[in-house]
C-alpha atoms as a PDB file:
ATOM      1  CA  UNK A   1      17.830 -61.629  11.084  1.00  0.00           C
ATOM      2  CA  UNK A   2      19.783 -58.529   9.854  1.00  0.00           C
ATOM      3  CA  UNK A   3      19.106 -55.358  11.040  1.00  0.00           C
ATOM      4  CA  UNK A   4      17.753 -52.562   9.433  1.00  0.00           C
ATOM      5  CA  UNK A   5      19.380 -48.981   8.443  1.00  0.00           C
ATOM      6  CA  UNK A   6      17.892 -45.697   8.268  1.00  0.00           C
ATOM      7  CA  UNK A   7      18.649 -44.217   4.932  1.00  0.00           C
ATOM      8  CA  UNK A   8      19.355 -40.965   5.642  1.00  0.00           C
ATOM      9  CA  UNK A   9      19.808 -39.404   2.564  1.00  0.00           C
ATOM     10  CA  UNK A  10      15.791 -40.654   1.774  1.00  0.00           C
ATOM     11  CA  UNK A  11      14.859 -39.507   5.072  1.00  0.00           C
ATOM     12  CA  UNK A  12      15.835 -35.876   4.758  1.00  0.00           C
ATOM     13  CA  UNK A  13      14.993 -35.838   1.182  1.00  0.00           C
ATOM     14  CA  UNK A  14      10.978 -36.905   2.492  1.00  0.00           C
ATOM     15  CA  UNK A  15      10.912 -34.553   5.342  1.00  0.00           C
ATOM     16  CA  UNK A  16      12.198 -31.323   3.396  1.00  0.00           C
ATOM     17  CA  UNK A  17       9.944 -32.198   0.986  1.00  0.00           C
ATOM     18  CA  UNK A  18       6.795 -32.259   3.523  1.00  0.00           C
ATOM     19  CA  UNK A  19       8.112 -28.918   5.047  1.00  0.00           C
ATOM     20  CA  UNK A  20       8.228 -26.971   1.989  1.00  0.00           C
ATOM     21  CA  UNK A  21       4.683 -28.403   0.692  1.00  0.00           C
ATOM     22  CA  UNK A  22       3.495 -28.075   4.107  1.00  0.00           C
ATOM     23  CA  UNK A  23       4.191 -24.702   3.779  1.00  0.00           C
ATOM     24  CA  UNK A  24       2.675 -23.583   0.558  1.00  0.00           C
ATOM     25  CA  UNK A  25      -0.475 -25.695   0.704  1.00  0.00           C
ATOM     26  CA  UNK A  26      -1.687 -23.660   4.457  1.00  0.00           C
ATOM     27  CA  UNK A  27       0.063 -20.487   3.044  1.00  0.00           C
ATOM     28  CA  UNK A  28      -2.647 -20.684   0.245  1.00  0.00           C
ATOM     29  CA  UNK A  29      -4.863 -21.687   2.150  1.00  0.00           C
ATOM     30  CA  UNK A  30      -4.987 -19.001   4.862  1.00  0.00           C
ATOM     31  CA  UNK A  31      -4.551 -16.492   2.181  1.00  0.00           C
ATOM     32  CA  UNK A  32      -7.714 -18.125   0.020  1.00  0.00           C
ATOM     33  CA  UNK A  33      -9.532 -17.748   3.100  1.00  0.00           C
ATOM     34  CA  UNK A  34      -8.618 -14.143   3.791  1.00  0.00           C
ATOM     35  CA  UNK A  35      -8.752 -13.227  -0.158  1.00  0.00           C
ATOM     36  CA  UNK A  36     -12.477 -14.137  -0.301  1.00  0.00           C
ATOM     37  CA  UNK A  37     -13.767 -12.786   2.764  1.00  0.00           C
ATOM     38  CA  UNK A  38     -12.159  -9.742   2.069  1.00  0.00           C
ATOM     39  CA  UNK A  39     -13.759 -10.102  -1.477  1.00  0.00           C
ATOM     40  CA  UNK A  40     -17.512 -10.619  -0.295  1.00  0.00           C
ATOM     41  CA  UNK A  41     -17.061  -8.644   2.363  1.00  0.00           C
ATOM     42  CA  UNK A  42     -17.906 -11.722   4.831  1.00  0.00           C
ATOM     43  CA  UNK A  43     -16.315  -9.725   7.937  1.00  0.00           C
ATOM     44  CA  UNK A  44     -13.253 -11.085   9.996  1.00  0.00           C
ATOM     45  CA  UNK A  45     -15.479 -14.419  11.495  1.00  0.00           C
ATOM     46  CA  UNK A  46     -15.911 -15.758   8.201  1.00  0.00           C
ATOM     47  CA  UNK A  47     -12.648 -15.038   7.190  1.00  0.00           C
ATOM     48  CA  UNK A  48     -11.198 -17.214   9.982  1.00  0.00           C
ATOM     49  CA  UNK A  49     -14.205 -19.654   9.522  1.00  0.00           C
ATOM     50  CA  UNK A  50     -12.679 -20.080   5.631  1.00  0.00           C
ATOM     51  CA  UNK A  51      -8.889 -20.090   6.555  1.00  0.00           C
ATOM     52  CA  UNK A  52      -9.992 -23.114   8.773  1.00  0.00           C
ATOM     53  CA  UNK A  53     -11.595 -25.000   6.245  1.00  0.00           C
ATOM     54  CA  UNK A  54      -9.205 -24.512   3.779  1.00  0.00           C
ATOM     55  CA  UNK A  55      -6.577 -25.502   6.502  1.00  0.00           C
ATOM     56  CA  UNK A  56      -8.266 -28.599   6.945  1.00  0.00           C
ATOM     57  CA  UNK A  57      -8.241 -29.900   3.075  1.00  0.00           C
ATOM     58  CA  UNK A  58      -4.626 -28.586   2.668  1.00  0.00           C
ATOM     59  CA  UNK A  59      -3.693 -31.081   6.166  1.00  0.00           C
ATOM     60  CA  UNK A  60      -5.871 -33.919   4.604  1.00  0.00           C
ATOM     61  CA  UNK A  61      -4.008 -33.313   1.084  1.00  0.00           C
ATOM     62  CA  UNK A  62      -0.679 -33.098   3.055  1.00  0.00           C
ATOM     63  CA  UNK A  63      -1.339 -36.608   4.669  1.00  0.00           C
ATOM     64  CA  UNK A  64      -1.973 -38.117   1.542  1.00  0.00           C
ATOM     65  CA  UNK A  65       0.854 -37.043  -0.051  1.00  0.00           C
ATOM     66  CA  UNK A  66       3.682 -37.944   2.592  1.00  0.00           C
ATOM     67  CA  UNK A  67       1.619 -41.373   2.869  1.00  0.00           C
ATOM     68  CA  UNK A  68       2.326 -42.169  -0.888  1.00  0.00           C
ATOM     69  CA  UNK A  69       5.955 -40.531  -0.419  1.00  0.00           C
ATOM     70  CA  UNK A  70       6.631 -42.643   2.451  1.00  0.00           C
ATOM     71  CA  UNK A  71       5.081 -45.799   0.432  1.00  0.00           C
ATOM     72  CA  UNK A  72       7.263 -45.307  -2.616  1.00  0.00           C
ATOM     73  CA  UNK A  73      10.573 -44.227  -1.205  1.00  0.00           C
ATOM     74  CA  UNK A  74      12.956 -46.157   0.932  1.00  0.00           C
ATOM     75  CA  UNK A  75      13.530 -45.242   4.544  1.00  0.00           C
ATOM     76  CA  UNK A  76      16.109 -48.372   5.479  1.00  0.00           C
ATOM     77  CA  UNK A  77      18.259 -50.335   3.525  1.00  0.00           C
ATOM     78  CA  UNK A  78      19.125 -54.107   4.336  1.00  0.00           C
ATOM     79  CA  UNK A  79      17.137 -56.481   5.709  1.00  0.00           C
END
């Protein structure tokens, strides 16, 4: 049984591109939450209440999309 071997060059590659979608999807979504209480006039409560929520679909769309990155590329090598 031969071991297997991190590819490291597909590792980084996957984990930079997690951290920079990471941090675009909850940077629009805090600022989506803060843009439309700010619009209604919802007051600070709702505004966290919406920065929350939107926090919460931009994790769940996060998850999904390093689970189909992780899925297509390859991690090791041999084996």
């Amino acid at each position: 049984m031969a071991a297997r071997q991190t590819n490291w060059r597909n590792l980084i590659l996957v984990v930079s591109l997690g951290i920079l979608i990471a941090v675009e999807l909850f940077g629009v979504a805090l600022a989506s939450g803060w843009a439309l209480a700010g619009l209604f006039e919802l007051g600070p409560i709702i505004g966290y209440v919406l920065m929350a929520l939107f926090s919460g679909f931009a994790a769940y769309g996060m998850l999904n999309l390093m689970r189909r990155v992780i899925k297509v590329e390859r991690l090791t090598e041999g084996g």
